[in-house]
C-alpha atoms as a PDB file:
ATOM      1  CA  UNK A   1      59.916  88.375 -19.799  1.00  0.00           C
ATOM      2  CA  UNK A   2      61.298  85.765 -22.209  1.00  0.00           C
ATOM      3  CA  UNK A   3      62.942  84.019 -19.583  1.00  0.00           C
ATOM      4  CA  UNK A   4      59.992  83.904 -17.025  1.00  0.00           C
ATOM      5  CA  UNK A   5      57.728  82.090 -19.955  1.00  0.00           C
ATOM      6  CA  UNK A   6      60.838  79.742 -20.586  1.00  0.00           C
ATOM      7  CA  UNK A   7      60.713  78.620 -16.839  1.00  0.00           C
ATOM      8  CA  UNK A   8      57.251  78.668 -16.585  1.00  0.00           C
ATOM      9  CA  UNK A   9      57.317  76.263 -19.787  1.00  0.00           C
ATOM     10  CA  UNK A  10      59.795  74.160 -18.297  1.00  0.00           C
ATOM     11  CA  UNK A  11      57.916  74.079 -14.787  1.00  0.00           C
ATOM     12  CA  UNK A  12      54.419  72.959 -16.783  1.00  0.00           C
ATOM     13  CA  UNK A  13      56.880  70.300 -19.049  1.00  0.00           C
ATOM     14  CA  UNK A  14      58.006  69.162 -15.141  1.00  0.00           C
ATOM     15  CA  UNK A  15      54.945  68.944 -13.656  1.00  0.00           C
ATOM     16  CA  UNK A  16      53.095  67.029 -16.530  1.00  0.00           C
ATOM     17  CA  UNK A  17      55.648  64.475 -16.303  1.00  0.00           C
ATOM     18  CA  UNK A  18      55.818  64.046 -12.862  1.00  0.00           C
ATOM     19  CA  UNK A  19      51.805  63.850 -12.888  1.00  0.00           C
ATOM     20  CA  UNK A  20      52.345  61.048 -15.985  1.00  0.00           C
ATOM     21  CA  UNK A  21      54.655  58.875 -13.697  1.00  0.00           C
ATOM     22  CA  UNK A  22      53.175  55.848 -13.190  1.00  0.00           C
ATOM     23  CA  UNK A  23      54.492  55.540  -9.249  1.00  0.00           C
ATOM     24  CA  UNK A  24      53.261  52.710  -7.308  1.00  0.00           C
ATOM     25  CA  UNK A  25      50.353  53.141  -4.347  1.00  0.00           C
ATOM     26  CA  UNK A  26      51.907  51.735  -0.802  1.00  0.00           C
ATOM     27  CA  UNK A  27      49.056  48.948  -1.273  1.00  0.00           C
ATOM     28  CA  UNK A  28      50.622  48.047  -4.604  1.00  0.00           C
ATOM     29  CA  UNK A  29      54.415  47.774  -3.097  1.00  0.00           C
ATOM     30  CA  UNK A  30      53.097  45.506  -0.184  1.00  0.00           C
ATOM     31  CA  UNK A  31      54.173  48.221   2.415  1.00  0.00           C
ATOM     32  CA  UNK A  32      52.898  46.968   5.996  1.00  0.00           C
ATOM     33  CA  UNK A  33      51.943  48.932   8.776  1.00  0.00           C
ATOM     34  CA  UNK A  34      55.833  49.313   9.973  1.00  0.00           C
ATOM     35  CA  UNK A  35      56.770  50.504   6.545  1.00  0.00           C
ATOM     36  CA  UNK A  36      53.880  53.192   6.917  1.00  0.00           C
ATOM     37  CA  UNK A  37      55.019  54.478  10.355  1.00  0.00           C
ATOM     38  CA  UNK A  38      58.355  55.182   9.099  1.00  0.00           C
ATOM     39  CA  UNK A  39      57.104  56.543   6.013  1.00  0.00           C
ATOM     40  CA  UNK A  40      55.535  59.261   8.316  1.00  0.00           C
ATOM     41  CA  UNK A  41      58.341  59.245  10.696  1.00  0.00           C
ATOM     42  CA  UNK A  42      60.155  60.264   7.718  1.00  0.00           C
ATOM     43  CA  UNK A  43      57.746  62.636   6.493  1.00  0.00           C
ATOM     44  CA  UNK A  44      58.036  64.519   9.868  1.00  0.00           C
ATOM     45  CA  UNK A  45      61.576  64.728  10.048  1.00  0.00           C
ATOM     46  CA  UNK A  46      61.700  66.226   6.863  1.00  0.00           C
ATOM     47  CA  UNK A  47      58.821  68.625   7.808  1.00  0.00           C
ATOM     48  CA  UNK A  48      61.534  69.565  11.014  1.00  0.00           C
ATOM     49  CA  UNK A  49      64.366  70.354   8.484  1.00  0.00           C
ATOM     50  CA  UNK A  50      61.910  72.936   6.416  1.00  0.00           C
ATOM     51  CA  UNK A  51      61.450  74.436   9.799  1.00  0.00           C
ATOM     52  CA  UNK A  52      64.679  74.550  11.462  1.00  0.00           C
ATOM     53  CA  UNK A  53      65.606  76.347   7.483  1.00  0.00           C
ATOM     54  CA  UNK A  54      62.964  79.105   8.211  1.00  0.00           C
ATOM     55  CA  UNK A  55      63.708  79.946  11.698  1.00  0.00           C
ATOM     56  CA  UNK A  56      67.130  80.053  10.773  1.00  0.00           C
ATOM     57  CA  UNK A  57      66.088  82.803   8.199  1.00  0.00           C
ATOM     58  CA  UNK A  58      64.153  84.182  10.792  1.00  0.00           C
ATOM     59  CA  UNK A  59      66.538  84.643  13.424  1.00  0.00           C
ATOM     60  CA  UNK A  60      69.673  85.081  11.394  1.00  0.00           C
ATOM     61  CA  UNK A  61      69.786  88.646  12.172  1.00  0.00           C
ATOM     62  CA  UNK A  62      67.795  88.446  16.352  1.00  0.00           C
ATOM     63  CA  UNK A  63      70.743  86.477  18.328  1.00  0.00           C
ATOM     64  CA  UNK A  64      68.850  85.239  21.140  1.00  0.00           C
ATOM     65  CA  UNK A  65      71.943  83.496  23.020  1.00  0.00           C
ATOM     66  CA  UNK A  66      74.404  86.157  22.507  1.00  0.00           C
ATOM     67  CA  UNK A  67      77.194  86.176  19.659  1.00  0.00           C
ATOM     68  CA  UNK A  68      80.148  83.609  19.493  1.00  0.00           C
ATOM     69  CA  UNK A  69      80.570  79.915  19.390  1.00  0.00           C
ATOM     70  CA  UNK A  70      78.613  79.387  22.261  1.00  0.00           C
ATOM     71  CA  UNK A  71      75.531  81.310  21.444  1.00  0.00           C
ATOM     72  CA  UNK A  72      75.666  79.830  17.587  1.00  0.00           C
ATOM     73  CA  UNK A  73      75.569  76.481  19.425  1.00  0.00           C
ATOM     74  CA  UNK A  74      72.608  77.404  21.601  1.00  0.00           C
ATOM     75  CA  UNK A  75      70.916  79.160  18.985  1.00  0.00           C
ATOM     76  CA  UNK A  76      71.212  75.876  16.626  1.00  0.00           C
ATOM     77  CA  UNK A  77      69.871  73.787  19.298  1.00  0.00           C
ATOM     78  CA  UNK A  78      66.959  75.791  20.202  1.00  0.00           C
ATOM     79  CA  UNK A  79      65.923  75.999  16.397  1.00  0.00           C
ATOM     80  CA  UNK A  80      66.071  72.154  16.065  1.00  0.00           C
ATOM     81  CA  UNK A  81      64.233  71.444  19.391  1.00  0.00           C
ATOM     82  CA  UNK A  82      61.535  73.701  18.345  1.00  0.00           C
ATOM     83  CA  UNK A  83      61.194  72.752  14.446  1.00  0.00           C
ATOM     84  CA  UNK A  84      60.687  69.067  16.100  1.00  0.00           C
ATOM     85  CA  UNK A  85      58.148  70.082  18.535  1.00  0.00           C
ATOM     86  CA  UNK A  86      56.543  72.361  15.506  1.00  0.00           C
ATOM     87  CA  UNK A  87      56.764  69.215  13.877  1.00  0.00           C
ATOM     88  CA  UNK A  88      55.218  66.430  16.332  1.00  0.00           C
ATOM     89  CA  UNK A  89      52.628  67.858  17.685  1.00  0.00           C
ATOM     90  CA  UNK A  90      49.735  67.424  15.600  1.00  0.00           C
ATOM     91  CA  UNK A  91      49.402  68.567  12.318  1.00  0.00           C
ATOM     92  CA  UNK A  92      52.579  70.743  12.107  1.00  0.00           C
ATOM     93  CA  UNK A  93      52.695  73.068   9.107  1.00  0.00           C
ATOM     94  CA  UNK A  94      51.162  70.791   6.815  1.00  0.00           C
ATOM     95  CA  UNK A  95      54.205  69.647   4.865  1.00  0.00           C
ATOM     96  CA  UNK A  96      54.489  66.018   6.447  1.00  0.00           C
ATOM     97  CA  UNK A  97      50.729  65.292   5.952  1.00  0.00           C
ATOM     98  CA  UNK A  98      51.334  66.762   1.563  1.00  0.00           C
ATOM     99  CA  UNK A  99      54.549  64.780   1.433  1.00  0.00           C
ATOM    100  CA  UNK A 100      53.273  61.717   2.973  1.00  0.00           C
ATOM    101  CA  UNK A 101      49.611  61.672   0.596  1.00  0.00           C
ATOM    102  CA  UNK A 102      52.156  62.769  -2.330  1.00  0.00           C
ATOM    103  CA  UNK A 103      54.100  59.693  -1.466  1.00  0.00           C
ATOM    104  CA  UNK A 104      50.602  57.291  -1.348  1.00  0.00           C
ATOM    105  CA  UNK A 105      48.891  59.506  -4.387  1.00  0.00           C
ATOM    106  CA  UNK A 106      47.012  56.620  -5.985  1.00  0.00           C
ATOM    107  CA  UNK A 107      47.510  56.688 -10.029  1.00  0.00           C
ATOM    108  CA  UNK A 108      44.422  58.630 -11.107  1.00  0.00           C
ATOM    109  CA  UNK A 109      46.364  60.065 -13.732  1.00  0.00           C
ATOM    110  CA  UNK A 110      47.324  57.496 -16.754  1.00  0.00           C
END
């Protein structure tokens, strides 16, 4: 139990000071429109990773191409096609839209 309030401690110590960080709004570094789009481009791409990481958790132990090089080569394109799709289209799971509004949070915390 010791340890758990240790990393809970250190979690709370983490969190404080990333909430305390004075980070700049996009308005405040001059980003334009371009910068933005990429910004979310980036955001969704990231969002695709997460995915493709849980469906490969998912379907580590459901081979749906077979076994051997081939099938592991199927497999791994099937999981990124579909963590991009997952993705794009729309609001996805969410983590693009948190990481992009973390990324513009405006400094309401001094």
């Amino acid at each position: 139990m010791l340890k758990m309030n240790s990393i809970d401690n250190n979690v709370s110590m983490s969190l404080y000071a990333l909430q305390s960080a004075k980070i700049p709004t996009s308005q405040k570094m001059n980003m334009t429109s371009a910068d933005q789009k990429e910004m979310i481009k980036t955001c969704k791409s990231f969002e695709a990773l997460m995915v493709k990481q849980m469906f490969e958790s998912m379907q580590s132990s459901q081979k749906m191409f077979g076994s051997g090089f081939g099938g592991d080569y199927f497999q791994g394109m099937f999981q990124d096609e579909v963590a991009k799709m997952v993705s794009e289209d729309g609001q996805g799971i969410g983590i693009a839209k948190m990481l992009y509004q973390q990324l513009n949070r405006s400094n309401a915390v001094k």
